[in-house]
N, C-alpha and C. Protein backbone atom coordinates (compact mmCIF):
# COMPACT_ATOMS: atom_id res chain seq x y z
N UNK A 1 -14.47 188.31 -36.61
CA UNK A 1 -13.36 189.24 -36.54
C UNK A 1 -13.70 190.41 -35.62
N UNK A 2 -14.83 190.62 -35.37
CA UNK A 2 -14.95 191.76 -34.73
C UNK A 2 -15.17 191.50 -33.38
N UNK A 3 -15.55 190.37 -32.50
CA UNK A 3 -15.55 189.67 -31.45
C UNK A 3 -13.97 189.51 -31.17
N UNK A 4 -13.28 189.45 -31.91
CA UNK A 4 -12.10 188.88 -31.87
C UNK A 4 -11.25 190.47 -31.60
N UNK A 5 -12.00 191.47 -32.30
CA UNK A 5 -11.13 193.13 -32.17
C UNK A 5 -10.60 192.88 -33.23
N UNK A 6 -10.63 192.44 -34.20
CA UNK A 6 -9.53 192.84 -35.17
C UNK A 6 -10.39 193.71 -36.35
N UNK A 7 -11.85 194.17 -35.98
CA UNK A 7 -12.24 194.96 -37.17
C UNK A 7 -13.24 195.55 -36.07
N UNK A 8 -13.77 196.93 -36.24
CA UNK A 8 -14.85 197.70 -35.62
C UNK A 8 -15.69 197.33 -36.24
N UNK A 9 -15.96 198.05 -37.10
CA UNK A 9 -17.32 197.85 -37.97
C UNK A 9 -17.04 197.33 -39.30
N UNK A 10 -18.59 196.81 -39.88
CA UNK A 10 -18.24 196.26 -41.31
C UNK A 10 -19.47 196.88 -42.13
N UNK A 11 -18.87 197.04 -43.26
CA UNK A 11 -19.49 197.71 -44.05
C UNK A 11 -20.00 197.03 -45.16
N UNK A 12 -21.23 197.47 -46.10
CA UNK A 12 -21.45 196.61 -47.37
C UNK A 12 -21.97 197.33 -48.54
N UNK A 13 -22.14 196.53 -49.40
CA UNK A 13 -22.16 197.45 -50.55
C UNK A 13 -23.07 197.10 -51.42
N UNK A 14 -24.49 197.77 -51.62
CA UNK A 14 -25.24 197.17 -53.12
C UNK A 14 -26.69 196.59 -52.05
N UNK A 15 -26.66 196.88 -50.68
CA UNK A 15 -27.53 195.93 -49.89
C UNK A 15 -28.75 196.57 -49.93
N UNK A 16 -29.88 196.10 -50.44
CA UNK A 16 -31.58 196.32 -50.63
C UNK A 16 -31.78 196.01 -48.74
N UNK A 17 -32.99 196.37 -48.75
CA UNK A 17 -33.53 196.28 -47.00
C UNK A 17 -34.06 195.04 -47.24
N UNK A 18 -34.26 194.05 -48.20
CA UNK A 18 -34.44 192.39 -47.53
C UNK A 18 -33.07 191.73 -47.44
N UNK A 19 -31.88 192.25 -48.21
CA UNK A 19 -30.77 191.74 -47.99
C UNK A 19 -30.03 192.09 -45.97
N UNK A 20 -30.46 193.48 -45.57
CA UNK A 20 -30.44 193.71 -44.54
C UNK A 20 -31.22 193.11 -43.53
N UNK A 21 -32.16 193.07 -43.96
CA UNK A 21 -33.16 192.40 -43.05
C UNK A 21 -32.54 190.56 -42.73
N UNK A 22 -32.14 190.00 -43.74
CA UNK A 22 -31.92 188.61 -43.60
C UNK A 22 -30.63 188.75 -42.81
N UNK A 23 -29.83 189.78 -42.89
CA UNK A 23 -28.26 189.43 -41.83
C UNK A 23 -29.32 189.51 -40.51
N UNK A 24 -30.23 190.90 -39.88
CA UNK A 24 -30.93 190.45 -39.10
C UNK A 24 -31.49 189.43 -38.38
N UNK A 25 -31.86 188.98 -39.09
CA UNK A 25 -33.13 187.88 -39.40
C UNK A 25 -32.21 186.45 -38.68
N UNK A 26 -30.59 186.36 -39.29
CA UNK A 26 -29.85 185.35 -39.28
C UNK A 26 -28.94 185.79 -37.89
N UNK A 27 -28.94 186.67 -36.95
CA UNK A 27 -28.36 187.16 -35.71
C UNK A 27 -26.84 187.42 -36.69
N UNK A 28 -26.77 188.02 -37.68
CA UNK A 28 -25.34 188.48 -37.90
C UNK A 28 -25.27 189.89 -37.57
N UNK A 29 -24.09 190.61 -37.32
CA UNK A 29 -24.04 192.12 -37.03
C UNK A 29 -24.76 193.25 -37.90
N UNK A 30 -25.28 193.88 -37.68
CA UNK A 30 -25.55 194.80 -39.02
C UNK A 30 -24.48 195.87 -39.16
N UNK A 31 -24.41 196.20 -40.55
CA UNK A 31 -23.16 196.84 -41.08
C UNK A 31 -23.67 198.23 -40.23
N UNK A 32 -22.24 199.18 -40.52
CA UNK A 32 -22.41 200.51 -40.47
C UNK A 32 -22.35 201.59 -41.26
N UNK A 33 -22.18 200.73 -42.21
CA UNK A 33 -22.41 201.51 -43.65
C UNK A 33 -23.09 200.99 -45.06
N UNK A 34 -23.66 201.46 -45.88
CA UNK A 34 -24.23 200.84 -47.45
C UNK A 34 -23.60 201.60 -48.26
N UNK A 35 -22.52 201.09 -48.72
CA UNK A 35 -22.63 201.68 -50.02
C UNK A 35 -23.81 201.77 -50.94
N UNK A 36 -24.32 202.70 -52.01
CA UNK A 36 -25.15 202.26 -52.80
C UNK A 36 -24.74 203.25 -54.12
N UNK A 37 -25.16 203.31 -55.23
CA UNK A 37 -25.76 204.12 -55.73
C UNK A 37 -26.59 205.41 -55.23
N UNK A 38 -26.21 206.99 -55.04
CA UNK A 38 -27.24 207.40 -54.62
C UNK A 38 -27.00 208.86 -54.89
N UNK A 39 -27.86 209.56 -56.01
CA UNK A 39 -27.98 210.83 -56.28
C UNK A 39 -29.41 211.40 -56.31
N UNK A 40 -29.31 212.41 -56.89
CA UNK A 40 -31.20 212.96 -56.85
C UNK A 40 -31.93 211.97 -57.69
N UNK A 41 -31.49 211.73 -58.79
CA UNK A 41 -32.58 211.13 -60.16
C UNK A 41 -32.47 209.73 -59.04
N UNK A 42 -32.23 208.97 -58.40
CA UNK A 42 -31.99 207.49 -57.18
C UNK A 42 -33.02 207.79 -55.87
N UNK A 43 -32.91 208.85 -55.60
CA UNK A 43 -33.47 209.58 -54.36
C UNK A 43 -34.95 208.66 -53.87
N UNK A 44 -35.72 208.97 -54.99
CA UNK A 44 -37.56 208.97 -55.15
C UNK A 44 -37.50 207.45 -54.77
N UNK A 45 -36.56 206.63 -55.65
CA UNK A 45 -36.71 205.07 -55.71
C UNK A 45 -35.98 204.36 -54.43
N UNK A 46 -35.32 205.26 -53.27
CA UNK A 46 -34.73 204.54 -52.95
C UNK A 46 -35.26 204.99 -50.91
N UNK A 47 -36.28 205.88 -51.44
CA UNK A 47 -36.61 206.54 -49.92
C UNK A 47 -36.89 204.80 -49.06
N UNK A 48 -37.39 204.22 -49.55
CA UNK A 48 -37.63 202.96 -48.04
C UNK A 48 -36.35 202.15 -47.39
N UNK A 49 -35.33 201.92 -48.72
CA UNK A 49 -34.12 201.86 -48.28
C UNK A 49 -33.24 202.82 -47.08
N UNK A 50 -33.26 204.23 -47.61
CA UNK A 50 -32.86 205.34 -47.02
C UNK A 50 -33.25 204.99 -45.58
N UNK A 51 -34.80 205.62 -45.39
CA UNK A 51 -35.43 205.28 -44.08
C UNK A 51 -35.14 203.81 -43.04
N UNK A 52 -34.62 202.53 -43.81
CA UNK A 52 -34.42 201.58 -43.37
C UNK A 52 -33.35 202.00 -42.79
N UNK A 53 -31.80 202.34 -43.61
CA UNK A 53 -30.68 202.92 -43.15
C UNK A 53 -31.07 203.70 -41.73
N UNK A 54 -31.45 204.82 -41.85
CA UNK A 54 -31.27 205.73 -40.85
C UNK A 54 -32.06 205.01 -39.56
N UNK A 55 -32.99 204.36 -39.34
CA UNK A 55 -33.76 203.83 -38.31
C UNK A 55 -32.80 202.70 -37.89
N UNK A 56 -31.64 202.10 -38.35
CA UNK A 56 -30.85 201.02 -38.27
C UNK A 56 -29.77 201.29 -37.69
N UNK A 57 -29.44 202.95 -37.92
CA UNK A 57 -28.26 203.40 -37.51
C UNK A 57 -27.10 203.08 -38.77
N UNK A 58 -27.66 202.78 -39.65
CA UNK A 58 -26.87 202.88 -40.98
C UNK A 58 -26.33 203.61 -41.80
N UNK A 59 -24.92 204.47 -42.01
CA UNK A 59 -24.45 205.51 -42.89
C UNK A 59 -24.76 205.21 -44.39
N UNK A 60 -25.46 205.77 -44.86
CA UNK A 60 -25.27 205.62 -46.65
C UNK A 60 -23.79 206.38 -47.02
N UNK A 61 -23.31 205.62 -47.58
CA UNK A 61 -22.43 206.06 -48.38
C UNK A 61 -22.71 206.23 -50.03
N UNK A 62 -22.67 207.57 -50.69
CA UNK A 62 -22.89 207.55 -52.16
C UNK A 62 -22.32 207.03 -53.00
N UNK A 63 -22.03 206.94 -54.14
CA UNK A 63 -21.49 206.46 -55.32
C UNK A 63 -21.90 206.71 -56.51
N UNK A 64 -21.77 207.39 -57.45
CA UNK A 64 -22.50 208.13 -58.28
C UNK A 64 -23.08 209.17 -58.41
N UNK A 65 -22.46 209.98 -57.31
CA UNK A 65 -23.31 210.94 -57.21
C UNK A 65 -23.15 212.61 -58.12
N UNK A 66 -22.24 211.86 -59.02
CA UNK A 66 -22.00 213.15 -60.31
C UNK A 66 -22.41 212.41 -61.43
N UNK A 67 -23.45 211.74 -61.42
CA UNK A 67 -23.93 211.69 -62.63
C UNK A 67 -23.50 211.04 -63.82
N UNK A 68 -22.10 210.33 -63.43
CA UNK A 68 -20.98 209.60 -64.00
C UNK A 68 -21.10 210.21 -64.95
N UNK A 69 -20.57 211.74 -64.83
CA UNK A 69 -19.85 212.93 -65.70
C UNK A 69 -20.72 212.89 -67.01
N UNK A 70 -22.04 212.34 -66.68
CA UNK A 70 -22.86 212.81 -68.26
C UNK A 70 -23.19 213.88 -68.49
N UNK A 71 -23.08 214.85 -69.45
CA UNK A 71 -23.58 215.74 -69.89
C UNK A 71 -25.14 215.61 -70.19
N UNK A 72 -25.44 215.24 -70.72
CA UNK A 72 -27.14 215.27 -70.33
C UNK A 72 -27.40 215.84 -69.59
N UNK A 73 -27.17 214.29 -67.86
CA UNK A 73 -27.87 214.97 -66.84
C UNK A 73 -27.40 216.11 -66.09
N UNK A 74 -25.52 216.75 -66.10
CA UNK A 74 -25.20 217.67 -65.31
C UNK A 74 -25.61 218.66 -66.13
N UNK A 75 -26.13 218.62 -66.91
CA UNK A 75 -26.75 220.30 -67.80
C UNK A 75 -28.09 220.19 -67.58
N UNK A 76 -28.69 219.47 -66.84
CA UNK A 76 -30.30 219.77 -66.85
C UNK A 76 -30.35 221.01 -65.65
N UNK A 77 -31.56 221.76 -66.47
CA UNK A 77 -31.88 223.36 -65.49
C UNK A 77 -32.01 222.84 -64.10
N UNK A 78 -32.13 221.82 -63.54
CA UNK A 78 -32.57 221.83 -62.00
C UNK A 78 -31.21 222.15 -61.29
N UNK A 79 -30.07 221.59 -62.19
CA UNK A 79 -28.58 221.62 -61.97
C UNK A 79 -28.05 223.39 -62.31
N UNK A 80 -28.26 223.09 -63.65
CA UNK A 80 -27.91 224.63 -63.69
C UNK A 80 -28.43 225.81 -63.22
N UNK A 81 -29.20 225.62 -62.87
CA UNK A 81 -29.98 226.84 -62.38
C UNK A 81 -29.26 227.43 -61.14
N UNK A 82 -28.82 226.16 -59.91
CA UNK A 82 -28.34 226.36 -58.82
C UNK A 82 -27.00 226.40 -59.02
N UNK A 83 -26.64 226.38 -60.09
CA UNK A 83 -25.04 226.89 -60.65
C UNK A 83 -25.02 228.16 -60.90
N UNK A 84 -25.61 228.49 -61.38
CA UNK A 84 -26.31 229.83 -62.23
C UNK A 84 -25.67 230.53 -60.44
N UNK A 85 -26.53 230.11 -59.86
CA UNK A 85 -27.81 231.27 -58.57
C UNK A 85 -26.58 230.53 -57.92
N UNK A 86 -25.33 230.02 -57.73
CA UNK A 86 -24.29 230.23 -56.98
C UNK A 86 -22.84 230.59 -57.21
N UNK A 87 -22.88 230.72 -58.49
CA UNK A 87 -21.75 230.66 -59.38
C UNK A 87 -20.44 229.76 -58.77
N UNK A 88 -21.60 228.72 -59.27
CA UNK A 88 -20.51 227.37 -58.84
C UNK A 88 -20.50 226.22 -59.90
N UNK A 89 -20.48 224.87 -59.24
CA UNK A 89 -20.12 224.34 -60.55
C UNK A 89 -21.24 222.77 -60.67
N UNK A 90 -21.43 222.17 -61.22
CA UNK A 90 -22.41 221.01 -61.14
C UNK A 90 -21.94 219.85 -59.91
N UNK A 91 -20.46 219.85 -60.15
CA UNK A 91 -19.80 218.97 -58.78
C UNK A 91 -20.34 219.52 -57.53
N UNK A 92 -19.99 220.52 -57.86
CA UNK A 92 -20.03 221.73 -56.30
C UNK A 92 -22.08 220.84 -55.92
N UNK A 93 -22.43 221.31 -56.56
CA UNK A 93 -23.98 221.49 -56.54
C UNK A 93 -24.74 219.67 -56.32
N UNK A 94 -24.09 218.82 -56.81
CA UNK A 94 -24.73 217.59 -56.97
C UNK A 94 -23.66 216.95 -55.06
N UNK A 95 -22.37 217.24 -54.87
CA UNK A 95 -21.79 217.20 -53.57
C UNK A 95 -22.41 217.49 -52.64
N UNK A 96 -23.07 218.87 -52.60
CA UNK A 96 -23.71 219.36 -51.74
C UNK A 96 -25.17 218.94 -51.25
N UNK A 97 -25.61 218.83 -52.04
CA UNK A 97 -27.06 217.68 -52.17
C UNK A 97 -26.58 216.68 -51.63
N UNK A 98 -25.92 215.36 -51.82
CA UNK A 98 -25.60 214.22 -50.59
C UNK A 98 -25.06 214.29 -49.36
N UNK A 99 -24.40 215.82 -49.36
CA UNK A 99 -24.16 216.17 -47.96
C UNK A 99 -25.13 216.52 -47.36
N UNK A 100 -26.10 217.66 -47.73
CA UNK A 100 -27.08 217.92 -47.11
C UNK A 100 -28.24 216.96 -46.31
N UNK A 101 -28.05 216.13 -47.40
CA UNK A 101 -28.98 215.16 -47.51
C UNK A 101 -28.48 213.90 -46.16
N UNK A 102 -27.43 214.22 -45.93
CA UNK A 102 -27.04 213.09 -44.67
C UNK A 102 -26.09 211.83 -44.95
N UNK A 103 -25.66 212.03 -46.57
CA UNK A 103 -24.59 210.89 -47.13
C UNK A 103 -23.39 211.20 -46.90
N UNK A 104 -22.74 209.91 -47.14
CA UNK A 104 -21.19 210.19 -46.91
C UNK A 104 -21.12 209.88 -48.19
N UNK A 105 -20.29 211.00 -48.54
CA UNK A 105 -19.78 210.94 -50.17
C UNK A 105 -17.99 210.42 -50.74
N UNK A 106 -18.29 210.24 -51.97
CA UNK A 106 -16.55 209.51 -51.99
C UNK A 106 -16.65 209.87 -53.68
N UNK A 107 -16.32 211.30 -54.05
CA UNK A 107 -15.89 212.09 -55.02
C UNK A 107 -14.50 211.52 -55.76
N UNK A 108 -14.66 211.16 -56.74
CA UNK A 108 -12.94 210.22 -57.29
C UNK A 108 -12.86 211.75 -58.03
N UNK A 109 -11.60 211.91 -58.13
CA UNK A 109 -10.90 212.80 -59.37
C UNK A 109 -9.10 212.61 -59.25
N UNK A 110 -8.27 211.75 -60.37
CA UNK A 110 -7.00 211.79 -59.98
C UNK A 110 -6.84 214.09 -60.54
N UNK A 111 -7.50 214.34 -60.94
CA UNK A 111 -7.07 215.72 -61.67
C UNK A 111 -6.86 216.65 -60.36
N UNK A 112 -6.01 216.93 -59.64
CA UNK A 112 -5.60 218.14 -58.79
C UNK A 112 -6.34 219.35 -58.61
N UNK A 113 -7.08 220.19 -59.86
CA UNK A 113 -8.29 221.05 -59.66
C UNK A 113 -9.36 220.84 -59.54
N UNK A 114 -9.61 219.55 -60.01
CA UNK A 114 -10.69 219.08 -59.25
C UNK A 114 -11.00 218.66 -57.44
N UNK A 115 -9.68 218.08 -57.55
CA UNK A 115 -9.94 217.30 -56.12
C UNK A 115 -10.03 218.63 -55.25
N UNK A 116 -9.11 219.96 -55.52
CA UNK A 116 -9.12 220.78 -54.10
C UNK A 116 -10.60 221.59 -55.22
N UNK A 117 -11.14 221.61 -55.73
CA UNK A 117 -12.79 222.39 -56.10
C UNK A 117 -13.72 221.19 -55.50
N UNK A 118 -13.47 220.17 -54.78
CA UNK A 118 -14.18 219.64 -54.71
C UNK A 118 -14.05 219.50 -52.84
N UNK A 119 -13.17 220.23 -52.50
CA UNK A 119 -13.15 220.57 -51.46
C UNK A 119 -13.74 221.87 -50.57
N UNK A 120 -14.16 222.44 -51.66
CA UNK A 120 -15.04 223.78 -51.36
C UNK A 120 -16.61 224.01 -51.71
N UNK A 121 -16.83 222.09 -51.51
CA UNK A 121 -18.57 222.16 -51.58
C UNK A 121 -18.95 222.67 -50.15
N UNK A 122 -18.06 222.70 -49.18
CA UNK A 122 -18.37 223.20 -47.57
C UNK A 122 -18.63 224.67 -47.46
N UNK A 123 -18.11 225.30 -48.57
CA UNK A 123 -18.75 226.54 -48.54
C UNK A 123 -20.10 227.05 -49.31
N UNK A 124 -20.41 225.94 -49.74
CA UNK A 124 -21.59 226.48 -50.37
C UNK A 124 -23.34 225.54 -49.77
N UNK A 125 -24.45 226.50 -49.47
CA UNK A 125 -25.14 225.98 -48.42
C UNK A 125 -26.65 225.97 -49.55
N UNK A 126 -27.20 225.01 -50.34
CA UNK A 126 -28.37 224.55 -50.86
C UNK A 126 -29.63 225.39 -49.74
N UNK A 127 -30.56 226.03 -50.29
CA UNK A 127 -31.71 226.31 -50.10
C UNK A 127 -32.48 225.03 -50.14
N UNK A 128 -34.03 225.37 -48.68
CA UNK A 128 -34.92 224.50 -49.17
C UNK A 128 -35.23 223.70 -50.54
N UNK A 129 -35.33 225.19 -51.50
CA UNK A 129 -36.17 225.28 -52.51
C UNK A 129 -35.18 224.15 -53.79
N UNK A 130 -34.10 224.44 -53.69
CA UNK A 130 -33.08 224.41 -54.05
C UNK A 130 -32.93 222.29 -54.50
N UNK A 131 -33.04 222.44 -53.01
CA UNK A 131 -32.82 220.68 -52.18
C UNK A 131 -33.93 220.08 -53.19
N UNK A 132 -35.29 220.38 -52.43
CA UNK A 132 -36.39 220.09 -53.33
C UNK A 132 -36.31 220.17 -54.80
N UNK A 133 -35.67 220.62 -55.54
CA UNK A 133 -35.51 220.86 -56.46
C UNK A 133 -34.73 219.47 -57.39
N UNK A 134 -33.80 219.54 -56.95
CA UNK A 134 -32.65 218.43 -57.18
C UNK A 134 -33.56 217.12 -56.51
N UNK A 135 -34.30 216.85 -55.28
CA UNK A 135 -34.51 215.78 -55.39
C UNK A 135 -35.49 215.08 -56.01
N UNK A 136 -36.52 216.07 -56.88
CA UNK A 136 -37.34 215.56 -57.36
C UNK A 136 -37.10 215.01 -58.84
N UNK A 137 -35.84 215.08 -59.31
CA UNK A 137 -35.35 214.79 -60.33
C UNK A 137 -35.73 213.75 -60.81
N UNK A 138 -35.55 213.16 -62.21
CA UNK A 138 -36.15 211.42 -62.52
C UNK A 138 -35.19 211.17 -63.94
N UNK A 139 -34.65 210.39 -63.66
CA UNK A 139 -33.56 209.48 -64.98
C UNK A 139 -33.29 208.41 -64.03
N UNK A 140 -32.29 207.84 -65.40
CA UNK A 140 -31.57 206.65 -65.21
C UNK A 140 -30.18 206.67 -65.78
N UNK A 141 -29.42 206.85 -65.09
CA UNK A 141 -28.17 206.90 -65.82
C UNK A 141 -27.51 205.27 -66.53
N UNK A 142 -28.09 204.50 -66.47
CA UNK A 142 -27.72 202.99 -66.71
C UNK A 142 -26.26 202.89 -67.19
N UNK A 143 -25.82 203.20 -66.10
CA UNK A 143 -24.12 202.89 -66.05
C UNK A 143 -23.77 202.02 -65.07
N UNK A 144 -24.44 201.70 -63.64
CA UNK A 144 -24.11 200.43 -62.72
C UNK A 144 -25.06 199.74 -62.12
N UNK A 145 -24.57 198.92 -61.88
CA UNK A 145 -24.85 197.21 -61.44
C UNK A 145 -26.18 197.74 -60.44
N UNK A 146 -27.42 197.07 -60.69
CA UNK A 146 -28.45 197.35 -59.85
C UNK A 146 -29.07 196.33 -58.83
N UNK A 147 -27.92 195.78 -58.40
CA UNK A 147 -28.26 195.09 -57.21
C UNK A 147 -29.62 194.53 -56.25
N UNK A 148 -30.00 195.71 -55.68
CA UNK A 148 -30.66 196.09 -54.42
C UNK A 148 -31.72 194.98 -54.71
N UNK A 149 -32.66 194.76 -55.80
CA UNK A 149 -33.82 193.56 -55.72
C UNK A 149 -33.51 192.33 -55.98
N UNK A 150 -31.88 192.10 -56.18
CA UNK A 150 -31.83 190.59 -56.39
C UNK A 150 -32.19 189.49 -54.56
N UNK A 151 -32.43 188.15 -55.08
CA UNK A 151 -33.18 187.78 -54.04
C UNK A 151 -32.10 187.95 -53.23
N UNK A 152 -32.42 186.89 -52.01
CA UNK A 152 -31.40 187.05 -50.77
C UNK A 152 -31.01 185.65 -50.91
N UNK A 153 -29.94 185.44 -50.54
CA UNK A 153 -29.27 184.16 -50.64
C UNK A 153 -27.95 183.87 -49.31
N UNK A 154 -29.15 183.38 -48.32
CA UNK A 154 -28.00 183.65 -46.92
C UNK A 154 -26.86 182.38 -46.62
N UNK A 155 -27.20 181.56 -47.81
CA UNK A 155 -26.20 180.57 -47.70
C UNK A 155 -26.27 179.97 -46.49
N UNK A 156 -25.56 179.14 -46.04
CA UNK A 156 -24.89 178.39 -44.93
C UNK A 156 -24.93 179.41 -43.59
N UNK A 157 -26.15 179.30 -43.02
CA UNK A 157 -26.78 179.98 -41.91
C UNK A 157 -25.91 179.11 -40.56
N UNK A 158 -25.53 178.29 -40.79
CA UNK A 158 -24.53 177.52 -39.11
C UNK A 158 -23.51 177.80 -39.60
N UNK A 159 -22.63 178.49 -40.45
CA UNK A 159 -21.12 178.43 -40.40
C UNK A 159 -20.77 179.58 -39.67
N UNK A 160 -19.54 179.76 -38.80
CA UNK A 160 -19.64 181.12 -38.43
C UNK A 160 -20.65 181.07 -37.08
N UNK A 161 -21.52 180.49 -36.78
CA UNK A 161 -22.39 180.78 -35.93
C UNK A 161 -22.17 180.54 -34.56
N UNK A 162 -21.06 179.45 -34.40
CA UNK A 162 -20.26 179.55 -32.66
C UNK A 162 -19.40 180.92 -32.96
N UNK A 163 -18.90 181.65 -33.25
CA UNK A 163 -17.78 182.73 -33.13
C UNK A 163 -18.78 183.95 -33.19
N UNK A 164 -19.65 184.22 -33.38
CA UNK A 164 -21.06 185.45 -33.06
C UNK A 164 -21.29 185.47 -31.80
């Protein structure tokens, strides 16, 4: 489809760096985006992925990156603190961290004060100390599908392969 113009780029979702590596590996296009999972407590576990992305020319896209609204983790001091020291809000603060950080983020809220408060993470600018702070974080929120180490399974490597 994209030889053809009918799509620019393609994107994927859930992809570990051997799942990337095998579209490689198989002369298919590489995406221009990953969705994944990706907040601070994800960060530590997911730096070789990350680094794969960016050396690939790959956008991460986040997903999860509020913590899927647990109280637990949006009340831990690493969070509040930089709420505290901005008088802002845990959205504001956990947004700003995947921006900083170089993600493209995709914030759901059907609620109207949310969606435009969630438009004014651009005014608020994370310190070093701050960044560091949030990314050294460590949980598990075990709310989605953990993909990234299942094997690779490239299927039917000649189909598709005259139109590439």
């Amino acid at each position: 489809m994209q030889k053809q113009g009918k799509i620019r780029s393609i994107g994927v979702s859930n992809f570990g760096v051997q799942h990337l590596e095998a579209l490689k590996e198989h002369g298919r296009p590489m995406p221009t985006v990953n969705q994944i999972e990706m907040h601070p407590m994800k960060y530590q576990e997911r730096i070789s992925l990350l680094d794969f992305c960016k050396q690939n020319g790959i956008l991460v896209q986040a997903y999860g990156s509020l913590f899927f609204g647990k109280p637990e983790f949006l009340e831990r001091s690493e969070v509040t603190d930089i709420v505290k020291a901005h008088s802002s809000s845990s959205a504001h603060v956990l947004l700003r961290w995947a921006l900083q950080m170089g993600f493209q983020i995709i914030p759901k809220s059907v609620k109207q004060h949310r969606i435009a408060e969630n438009l004014k993470v651009f005014d608020l600018e994370l310190s070093p100390a701050e960044m560091e702070s949030l990314t050294a974080m460590e949980g598990n929120l075990n709310q989605y599908w953990q993909p990234l180490g299942a094997p690779v399974d490239v299927g039917d490597t000649t189909r598709g392969k005259s139109e590439l």
